[in-house]
Protein backbone atom coordinates (compact mmCIF):
# COMPACT_ATOMS: atom_id res chain seq x y z
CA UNK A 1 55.54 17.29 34.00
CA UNK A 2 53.37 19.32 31.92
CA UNK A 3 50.22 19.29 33.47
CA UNK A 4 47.61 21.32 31.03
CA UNK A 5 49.19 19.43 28.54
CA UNK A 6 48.44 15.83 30.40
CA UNK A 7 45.38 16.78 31.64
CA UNK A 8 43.84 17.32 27.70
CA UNK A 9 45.68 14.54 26.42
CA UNK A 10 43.83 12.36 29.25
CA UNK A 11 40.88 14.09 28.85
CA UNK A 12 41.18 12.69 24.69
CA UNK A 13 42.01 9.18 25.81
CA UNK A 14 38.64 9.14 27.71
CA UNK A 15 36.99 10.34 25.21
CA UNK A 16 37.94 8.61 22.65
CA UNK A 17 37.10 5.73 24.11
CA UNK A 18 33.79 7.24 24.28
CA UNK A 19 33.33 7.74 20.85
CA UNK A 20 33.79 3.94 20.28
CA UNK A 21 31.43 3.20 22.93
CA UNK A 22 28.90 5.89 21.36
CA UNK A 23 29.22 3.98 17.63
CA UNK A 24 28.96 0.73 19.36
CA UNK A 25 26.21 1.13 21.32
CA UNK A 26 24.15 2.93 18.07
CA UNK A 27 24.42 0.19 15.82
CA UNK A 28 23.53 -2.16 19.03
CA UNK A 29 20.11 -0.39 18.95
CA UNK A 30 19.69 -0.77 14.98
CA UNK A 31 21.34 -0.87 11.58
CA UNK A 32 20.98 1.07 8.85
CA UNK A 33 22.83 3.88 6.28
CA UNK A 34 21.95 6.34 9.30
CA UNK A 35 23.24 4.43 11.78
CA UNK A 36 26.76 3.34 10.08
CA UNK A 37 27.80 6.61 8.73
CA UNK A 38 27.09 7.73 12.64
CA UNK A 39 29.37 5.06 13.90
CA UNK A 40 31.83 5.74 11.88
CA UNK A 41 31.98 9.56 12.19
CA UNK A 42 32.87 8.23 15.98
CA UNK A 43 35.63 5.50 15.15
CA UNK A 44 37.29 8.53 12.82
CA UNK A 45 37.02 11.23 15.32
CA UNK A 46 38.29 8.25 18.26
CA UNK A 47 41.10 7.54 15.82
CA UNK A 48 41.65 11.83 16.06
CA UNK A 49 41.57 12.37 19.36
CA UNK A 50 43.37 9.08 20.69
CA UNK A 51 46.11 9.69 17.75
CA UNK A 52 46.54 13.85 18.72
CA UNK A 53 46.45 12.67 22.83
CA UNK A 54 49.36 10.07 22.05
CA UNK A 55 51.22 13.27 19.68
CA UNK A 56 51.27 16.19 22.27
CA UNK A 57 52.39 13.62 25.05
CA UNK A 58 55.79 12.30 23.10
CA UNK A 59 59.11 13.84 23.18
CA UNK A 60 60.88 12.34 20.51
CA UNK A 61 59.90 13.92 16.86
CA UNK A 62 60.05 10.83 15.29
CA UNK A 63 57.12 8.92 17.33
CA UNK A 64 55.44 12.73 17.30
CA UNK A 65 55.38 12.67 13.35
CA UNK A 66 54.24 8.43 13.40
CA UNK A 67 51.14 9.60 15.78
CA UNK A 68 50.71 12.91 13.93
CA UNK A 69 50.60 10.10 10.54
CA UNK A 70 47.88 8.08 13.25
CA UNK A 71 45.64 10.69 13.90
CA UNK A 72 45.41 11.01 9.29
CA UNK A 73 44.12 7.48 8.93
CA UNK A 74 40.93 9.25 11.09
CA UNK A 75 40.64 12.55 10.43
CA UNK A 76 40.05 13.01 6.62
CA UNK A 77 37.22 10.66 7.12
CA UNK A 78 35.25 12.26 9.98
CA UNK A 79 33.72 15.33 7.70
CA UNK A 80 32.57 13.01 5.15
CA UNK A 81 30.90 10.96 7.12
CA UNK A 82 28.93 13.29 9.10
CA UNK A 83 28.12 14.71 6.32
CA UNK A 84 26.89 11.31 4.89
CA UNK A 85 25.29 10.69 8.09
CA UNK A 86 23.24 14.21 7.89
CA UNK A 87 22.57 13.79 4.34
CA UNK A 88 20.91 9.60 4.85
CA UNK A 89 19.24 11.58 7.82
CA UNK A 90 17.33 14.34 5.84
CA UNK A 91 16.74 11.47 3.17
CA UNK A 92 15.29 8.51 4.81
CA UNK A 93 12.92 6.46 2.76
CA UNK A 94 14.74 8.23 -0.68
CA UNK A 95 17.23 7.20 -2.76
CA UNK A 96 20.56 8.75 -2.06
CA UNK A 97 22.98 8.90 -5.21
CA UNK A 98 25.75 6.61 -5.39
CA UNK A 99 27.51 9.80 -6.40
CA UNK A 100 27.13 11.45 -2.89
CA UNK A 101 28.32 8.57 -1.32
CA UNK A 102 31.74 7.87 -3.72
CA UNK A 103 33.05 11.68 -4.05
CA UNK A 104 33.38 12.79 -0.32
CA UNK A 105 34.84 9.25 0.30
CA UNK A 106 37.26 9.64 -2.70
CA UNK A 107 38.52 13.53 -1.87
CA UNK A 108 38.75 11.83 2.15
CA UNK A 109 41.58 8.74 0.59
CA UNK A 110 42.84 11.00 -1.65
CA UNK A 111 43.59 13.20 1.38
CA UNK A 112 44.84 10.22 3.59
CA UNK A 113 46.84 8.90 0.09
CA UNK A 114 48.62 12.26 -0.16
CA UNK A 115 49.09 13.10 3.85
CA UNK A 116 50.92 9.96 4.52
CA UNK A 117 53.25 10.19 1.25
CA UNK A 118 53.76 13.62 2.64
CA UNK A 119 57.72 13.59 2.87
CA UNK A 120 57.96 12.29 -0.87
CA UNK A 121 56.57 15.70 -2.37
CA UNK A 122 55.40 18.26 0.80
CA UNK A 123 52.10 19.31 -1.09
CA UNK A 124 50.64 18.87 2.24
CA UNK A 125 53.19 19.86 4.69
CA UNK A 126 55.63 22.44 3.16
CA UNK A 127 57.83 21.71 6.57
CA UNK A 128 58.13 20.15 9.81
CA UNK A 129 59.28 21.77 13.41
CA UNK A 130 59.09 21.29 16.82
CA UNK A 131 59.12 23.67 19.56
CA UNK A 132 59.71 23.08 23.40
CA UNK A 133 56.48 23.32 25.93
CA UNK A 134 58.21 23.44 29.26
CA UNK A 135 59.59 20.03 28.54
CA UNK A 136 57.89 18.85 25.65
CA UNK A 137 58.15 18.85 22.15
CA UNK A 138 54.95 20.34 19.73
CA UNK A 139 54.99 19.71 15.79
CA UNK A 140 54.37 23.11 14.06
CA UNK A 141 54.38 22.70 10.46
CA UNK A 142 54.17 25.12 7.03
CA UNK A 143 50.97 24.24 4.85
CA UNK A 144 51.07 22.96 1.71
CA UNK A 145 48.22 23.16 -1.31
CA UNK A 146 46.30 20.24 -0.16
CA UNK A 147 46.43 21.46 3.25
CA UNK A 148 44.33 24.06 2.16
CA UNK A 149 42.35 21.83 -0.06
CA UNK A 150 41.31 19.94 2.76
CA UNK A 151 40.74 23.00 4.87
CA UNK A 152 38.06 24.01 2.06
CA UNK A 153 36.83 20.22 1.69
CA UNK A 154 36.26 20.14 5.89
CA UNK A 155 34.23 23.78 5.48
CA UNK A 156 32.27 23.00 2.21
CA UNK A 157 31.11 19.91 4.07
CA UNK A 158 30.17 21.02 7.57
CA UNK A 159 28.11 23.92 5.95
CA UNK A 160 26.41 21.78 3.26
CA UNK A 161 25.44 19.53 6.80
CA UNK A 162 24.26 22.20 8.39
CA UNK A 163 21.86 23.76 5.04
CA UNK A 164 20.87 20.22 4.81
CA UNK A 165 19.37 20.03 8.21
CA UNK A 166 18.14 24.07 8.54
CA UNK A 167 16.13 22.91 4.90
CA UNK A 168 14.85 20.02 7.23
CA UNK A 169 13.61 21.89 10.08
CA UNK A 170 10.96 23.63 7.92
CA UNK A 171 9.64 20.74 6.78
CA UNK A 172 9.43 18.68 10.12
CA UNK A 173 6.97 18.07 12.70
CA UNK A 174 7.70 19.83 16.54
CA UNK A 175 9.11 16.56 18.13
CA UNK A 176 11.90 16.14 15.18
CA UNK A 177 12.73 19.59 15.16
CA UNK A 178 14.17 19.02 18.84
CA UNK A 179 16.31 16.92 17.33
CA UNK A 180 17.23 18.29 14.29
CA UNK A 181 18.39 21.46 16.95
CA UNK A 182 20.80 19.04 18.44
CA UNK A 183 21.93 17.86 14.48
CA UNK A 184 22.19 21.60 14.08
CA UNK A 185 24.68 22.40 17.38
CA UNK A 186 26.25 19.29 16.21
CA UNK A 187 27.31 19.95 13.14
CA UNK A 188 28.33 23.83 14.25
CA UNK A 189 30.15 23.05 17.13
CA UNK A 190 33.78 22.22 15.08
CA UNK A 191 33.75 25.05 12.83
CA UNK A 192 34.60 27.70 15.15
CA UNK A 193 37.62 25.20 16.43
CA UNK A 194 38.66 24.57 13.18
CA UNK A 195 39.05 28.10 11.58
CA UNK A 196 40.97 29.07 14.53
CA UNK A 197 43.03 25.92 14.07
CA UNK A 198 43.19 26.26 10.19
CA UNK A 199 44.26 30.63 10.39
CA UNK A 200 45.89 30.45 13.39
CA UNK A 201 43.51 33.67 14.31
CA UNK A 202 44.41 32.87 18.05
CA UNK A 203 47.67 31.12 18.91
CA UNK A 204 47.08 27.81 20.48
CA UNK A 205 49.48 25.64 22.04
CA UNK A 206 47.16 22.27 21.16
CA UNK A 207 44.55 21.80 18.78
CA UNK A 208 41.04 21.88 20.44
CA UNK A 209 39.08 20.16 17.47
CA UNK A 210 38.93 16.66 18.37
CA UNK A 211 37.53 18.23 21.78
CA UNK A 212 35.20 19.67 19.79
CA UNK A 213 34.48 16.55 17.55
CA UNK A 214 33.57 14.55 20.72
CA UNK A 215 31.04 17.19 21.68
CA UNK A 216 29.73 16.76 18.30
CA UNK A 217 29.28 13.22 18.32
CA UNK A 218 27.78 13.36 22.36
CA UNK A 219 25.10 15.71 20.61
CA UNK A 220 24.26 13.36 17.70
CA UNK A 221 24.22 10.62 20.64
CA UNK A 222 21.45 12.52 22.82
CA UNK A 223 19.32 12.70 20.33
CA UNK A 224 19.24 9.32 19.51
CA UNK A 225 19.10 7.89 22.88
CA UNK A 226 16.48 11.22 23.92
CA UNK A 227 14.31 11.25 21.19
CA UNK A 228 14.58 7.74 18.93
CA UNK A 229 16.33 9.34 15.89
CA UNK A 230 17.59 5.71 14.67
CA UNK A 231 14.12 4.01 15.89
CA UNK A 232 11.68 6.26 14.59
CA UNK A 233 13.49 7.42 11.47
CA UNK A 234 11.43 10.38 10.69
CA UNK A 235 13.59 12.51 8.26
CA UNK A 236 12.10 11.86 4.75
CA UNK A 237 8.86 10.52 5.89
CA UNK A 238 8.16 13.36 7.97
CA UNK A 239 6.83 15.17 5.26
CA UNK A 240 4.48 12.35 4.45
CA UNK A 241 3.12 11.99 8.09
CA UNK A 242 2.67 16.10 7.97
CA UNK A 243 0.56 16.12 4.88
CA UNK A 244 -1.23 12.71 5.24
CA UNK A 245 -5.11 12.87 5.63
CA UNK A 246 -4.63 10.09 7.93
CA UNK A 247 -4.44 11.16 11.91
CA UNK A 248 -1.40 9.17 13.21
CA UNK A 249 -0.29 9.32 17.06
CA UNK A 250 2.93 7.89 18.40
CA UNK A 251 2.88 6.68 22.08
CA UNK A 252 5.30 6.00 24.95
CA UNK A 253 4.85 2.81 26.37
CA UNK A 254 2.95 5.51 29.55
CA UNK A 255 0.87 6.28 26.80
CA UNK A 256 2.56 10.28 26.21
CA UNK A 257 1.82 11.84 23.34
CA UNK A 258 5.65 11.64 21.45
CA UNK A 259 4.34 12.85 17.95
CA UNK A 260 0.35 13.47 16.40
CA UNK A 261 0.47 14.55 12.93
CA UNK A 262 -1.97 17.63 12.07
CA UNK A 263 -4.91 15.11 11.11
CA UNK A 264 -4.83 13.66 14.80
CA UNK A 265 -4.25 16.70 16.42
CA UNK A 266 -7.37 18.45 14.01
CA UNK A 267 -9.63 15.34 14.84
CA UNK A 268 -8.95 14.09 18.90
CA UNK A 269 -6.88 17.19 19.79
CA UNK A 270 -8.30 19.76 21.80
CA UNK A 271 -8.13 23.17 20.50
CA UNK A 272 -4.96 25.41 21.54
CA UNK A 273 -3.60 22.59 23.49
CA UNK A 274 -0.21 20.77 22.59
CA UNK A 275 -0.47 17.00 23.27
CA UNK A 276 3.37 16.27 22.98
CA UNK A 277 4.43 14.73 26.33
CA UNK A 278 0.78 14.55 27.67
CA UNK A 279 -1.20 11.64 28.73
CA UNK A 280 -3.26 10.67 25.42
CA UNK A 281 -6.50 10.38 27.56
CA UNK A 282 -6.26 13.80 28.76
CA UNK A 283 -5.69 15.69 25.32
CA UNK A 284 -6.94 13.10 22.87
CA UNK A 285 -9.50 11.81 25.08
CA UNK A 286 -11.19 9.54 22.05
CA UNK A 287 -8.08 7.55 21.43
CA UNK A 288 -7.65 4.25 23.57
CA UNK A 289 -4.21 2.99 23.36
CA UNK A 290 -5.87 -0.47 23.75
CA UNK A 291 -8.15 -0.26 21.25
CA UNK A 292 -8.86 -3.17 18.95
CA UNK A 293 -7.81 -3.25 15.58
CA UNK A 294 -10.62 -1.84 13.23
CA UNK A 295 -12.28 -0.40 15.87
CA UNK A 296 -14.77 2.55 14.82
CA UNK A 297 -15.02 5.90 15.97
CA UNK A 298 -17.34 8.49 15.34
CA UNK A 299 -16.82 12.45 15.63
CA UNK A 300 -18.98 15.31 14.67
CA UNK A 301 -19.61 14.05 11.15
CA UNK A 302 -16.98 11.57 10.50
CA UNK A 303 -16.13 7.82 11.16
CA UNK A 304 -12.88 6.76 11.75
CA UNK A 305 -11.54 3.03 11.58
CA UNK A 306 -8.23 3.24 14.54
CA UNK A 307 -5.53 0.73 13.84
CA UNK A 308 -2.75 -0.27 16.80
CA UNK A 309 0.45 -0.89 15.81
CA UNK A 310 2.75 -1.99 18.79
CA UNK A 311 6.55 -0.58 18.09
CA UNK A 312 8.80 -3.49 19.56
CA UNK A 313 12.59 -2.74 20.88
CA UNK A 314 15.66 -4.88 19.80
CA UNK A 315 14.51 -6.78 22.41
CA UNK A 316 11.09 -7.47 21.47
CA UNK A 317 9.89 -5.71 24.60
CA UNK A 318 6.78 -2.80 24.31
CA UNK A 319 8.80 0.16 23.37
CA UNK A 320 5.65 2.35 22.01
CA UNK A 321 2.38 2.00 20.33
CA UNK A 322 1.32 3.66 16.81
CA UNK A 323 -2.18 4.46 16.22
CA UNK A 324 -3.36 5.08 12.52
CA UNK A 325 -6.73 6.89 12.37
CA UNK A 326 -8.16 5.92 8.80
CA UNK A 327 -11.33 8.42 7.05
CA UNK A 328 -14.00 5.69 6.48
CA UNK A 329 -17.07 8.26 6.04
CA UNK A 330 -17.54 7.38 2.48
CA UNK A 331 -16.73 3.57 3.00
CA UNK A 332 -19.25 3.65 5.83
CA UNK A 333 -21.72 5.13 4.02
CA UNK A 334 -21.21 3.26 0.90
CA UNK A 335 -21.71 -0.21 2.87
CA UNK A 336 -25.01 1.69 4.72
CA UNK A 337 -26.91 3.50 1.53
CA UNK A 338 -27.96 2.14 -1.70
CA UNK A 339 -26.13 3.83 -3.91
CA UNK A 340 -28.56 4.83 -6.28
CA UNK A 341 -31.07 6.31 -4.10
CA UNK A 342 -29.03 7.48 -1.18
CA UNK A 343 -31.66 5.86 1.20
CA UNK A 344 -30.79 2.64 3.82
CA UNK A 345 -29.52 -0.15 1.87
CA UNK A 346 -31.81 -3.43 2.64
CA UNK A 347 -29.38 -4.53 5.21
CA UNK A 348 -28.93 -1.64 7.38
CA UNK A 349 -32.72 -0.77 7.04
CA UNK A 350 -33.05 -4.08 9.22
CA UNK A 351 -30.46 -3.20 11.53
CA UNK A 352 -31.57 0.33 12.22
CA UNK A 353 -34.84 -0.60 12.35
CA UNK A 354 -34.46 -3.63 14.46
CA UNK A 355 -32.40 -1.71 16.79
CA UNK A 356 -35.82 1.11 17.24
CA UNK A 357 -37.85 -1.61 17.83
CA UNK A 358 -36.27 -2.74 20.68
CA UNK A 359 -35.91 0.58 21.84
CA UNK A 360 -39.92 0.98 21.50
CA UNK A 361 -40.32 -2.98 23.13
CA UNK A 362 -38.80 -1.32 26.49
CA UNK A 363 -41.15 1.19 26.72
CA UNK A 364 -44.35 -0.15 25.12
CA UNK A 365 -44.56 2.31 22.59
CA UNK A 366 -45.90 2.14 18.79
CA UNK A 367 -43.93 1.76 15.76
CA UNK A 368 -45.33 1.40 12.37
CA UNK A 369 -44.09 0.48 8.81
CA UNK A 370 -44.98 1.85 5.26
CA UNK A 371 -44.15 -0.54 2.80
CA UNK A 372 -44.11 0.85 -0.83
CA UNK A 373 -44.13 -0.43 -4.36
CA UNK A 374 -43.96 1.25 -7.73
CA UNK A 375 -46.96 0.70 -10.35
CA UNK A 376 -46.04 -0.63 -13.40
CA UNK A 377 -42.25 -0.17 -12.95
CA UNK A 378 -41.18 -2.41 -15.53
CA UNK A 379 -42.86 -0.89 -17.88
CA UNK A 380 -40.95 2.86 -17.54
CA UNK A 381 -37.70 0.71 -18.20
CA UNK A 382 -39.37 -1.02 -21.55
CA UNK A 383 -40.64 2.14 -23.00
CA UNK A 384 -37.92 4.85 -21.77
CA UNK A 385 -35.08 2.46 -20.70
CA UNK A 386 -32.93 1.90 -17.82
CA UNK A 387 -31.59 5.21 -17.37
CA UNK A 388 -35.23 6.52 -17.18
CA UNK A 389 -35.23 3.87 -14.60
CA UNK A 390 -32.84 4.89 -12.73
CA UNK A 391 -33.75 8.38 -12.61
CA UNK A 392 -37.44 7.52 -11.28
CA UNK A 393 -35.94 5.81 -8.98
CA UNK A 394 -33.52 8.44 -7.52
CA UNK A 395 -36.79 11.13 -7.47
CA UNK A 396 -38.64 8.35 -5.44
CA UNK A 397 -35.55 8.55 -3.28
CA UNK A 398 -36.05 12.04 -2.63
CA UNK A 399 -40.00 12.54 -2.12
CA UNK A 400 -39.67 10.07 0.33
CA UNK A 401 -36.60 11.24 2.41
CA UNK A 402 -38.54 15.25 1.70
CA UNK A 403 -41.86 13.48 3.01
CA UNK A 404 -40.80 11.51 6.41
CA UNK A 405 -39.20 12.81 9.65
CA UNK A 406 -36.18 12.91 10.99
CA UNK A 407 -36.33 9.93 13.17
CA UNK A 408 -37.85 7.86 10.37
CA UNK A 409 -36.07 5.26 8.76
CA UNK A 410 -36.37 4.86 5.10
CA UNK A 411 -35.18 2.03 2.74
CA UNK A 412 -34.81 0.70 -0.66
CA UNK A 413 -35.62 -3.33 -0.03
CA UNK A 414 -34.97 -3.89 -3.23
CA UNK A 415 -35.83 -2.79 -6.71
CA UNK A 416 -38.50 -0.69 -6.69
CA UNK A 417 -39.80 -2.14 -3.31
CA UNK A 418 -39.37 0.79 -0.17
CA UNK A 419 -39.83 0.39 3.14
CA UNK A 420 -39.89 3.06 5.67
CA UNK A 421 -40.08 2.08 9.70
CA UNK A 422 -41.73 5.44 11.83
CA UNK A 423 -40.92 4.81 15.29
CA UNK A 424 -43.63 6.67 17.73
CA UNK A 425 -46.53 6.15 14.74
CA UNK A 426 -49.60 4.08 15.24
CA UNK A 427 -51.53 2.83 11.94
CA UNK A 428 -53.58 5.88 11.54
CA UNK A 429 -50.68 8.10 11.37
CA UNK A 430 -48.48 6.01 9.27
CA UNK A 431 -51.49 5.53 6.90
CA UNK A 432 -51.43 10.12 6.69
CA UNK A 433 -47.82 9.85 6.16
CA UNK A 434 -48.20 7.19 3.48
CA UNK A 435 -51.03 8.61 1.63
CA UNK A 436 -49.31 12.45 1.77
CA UNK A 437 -46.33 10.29 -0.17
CA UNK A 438 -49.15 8.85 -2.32
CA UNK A 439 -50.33 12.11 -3.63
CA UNK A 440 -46.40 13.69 -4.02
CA UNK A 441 -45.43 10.85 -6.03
CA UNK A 442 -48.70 10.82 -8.20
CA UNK A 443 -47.69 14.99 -8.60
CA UNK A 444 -44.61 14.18 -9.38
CA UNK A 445 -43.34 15.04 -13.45
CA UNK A 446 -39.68 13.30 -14.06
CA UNK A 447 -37.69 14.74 -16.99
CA UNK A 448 -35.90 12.61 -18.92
CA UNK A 449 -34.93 14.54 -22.09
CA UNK A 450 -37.73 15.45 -23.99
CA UNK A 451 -39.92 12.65 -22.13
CA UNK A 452 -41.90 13.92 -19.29
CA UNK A 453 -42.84 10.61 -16.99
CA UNK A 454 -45.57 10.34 -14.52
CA UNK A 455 -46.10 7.58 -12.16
CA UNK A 456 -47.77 6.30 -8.78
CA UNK A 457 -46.69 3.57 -6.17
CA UNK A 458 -48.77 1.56 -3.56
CA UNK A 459 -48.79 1.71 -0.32
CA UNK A 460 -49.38 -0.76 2.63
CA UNK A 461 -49.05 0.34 5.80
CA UNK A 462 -49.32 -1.75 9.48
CA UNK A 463 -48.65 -0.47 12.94
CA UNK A 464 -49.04 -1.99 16.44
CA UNK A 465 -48.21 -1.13 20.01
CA UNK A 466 -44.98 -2.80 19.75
CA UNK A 467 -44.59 -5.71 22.68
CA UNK A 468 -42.23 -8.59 23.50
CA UNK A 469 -44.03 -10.71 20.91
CA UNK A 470 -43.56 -8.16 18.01
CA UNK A 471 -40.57 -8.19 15.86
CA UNK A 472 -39.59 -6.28 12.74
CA UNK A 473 -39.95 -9.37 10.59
CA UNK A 474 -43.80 -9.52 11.75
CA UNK A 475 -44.55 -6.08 10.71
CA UNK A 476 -42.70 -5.85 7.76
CA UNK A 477 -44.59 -9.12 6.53
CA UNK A 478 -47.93 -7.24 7.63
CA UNK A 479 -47.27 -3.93 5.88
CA UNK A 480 -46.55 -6.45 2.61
CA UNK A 481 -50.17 -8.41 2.86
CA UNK A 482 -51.60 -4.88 3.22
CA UNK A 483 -49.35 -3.67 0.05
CA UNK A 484 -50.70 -7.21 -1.93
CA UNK A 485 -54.38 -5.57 -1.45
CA UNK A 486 -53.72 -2.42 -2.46
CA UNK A 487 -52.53 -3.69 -6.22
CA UNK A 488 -55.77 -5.52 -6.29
CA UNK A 489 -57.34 -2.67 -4.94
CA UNK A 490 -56.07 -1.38 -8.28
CA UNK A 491 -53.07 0.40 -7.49
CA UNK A 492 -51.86 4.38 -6.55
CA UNK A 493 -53.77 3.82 -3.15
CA UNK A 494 -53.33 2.80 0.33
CA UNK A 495 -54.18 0.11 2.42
CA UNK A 496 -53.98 -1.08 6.34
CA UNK A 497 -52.76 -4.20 7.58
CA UNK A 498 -55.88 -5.35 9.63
């Protein structure tokens, strides 16, 4: 018995039952064009491996040429579709052309059509021999044209697999390039094999490439079972999570870090620190996995609204959890200013304001509020129109925002009715602050083409020491009565809520 010989052709039994197992289990964990043309780069490169074990282990030529015939209904198949499984890879979420698909398919039948009619013309075996191994009998044969043809069909596609997923690499995020290395090795690891096989550079007694195939596919395997290929299906999104203004993280169901897009990394990371494979509350300590949906979160000068996606198994079982950081600065501010002024919208004046108060009620302190109305408004919009309007308007906007401090809140309540709240402020201060607005607004010279418009607001202004029987809507209704006197006071003056 011819032990080196036995011991490879057992070693190809086992693993071509491997490869079945490998394309069974992958479309077990999901199906799609990535998936199938996986699986069946397996069952081809099984059919190899379990037809070439069955070859080298006969002794009569005519079962060796049937198997040798086996191993063809296999082999012509297995470059074209790892090459259509690379190629779906690199072009998830795109349309792949029909025409990619048919032609490697076609050239692989054409190549099984013309193998297995072999003895009718010899264009792909010019002749048949066998030579004795210490007891048993190995086919050598003399190539034909479409020997070579498929020699050059095997090359052109292995290569144009292996551009496809160097191109890729560039263009992917750290976590993907781990496994388009493996993709790479994969696709490699036959050629050497083959262009020995193929020149005959070294002289082999058996042919090492379905070895080499099931090395392949074990690659492609690891990297689907070690880093999701099938589940996550980055390939031609990956570009669109890179670029995306959006911060997306990916979590384990231990909450590690498996991929964070620049955006995430820029916002939550933490400068010069990787997060993939961390904890997410050590490097992205903002980010809750269990946050709820919508939730809001604020950092340096931006609000972001954090969705939670939860990323199911086959089994329906947690497998990971996606959080999509959304940029809603503008959308915040748009729902908190009035958009023609840029001051507190009527709204969020009360809830800011409100909010102050109670911080005031706590520790007895005084608040105040200014309540403001513009003379004769109606009239600037008769005589110079709308837009005249809405430019007096705007200037108002920014005397008073120029004219307050920081703390103090300032709002458009509607119209061309203001209100500002000035936390810390008794009456007598208020009433400075609203009569130093008084006098900037009467100063005040708006330009509206060749029109130069002038005009002056009233002012009513109330302030207490602000106890548990004080609320906003008290004040507010006292710094009103005090703005009702100043009109019949005869307007562009102030007046205290007493």
């Amino acid at each position: 018995m011819n032990w080196p010989i036995w011991s490879y052709a057992f070693f190809l039994f086992i693993g071509s039952i491997a490869m079945v197992v490998l394309g069974v289990l992958s479309i077990q964990r999901r199906r799609n064009r990535i998936v199938v043309f996986f699986a069946l780069t397996c069952f081809s490169s099984s059919i190899y491996a379990f037809g070439y074990a069955m070859e080298i282990t006969r002794v009569v030529p005519e079962l060796i040429k049937f198997w040798s015939k086996f191993e063809y209904t296999g082999m012509p198949f297995i470059s074209a579709f790892l090459f259509l499984f690379v190629l779906h890879f690199v072009k998830s979420g795109r349309r792949v052309s029909i025409f990619y698909i048919i032609a490697p398919l076609l050239i692989s039948f054409t190549i099984l059509m013309i193998r297995q009619t072999n003895p009718l013309h010899g264009l792909y075996y010019s002749s048949f021999s066998f030579e004795n191994h210490a007891g048993y009998m190995l086919m050598t044969f003399g190539k034909g044209p479409w020997y070579w043809i498929f020699a050059g069909f095997n090359i052109l596609a292995i290569l144009s697999s292996s551009v496809l997923i160097v191109v890729y690499l560039f263009h992917s995020s750290r976590l993907f390039r781990k496994q388009g290395g493996l993709l790479l090795l994969g696709t490699f690891v036959p050629i050497v094999p083959y262009i020995i096989h193929v020149t005959g550079i070294f002289h082999l007694a058996v042919d090492i490439i379905p070895a080499a195939m099931m090395f392949s596919t074990t690659l492609f395997f690891v990297a689907v079972i070690r880093y999701r290929l099938f589940y996550f299906i980055p390939a031609g999104r990956d570009w669109m999570v890179e670029t995306m203004t959006d911060a997306l993280v990916v979590l384990t169901r231990q909450k590690l870090v498996v991929d964070a897009n620049p955006s995430a990394q820029r916002v939550f990371g933490s400068e010069g620190v990787d997060p993939i494979g961390r904890v997410v509350s050590e490097v992205m300590p903002l980010l809750d996995p269990e946050l709820e949906p919508g939730k809001r979160i604020k950092t340096d000068n931006k609000v972001w609204e954090v969705n939670r996606t939860v990323l199911p198994s086959r089994r329906g079982s947690l497998e990971g959890v996606l959080l999509v950081a959304h940029d809603v600065t503008d959308l915040e501010r748009l729902a908190r200013e009035d958009m023609l002024t840029g001051l507190l919208n009527r709204h969020s004046w009360n809830d800011a304001a409100d909010t102050e108060l109670s911080r005031l009620t706590r520790h007895s302190r005084y608040g105040s509020v200014i309540y403001l109305d513009l003379d004769y408004f109606k009239k600037v919009n008769d005589t110079y129109g709308h837009a005249a309007g809405d430019a007096v308007l705007k200037e108002l906007g920014q005397i008073l925002k120029a004219g307050v401090r920081r703390p103090d809140l300032v709002g458009r309540y509607g119209g061309e009715e203001f209100v500002i709240f000035l936390p810390e402020s008794d009456t007598q201060g208020a009433a400075e602050v609203a009569e130093r607005l008084r006098a900037d607004l009467e100063a005040a010279v708006i330009e509206i083409g060749e029109e130069k418009i002038k005009i002056t607001g009233s002012f009513g202004v109330a302030g207490s020491l602000v106890t548990m029987g004080l609320n906003l809507e008290t004040l507010v209704n006292q710094a009103d009565k005090a703005l009702y006197e100043a009109k019949h006071a005869g307007r562009n003056t102030v007046s205290f809520y007493s």
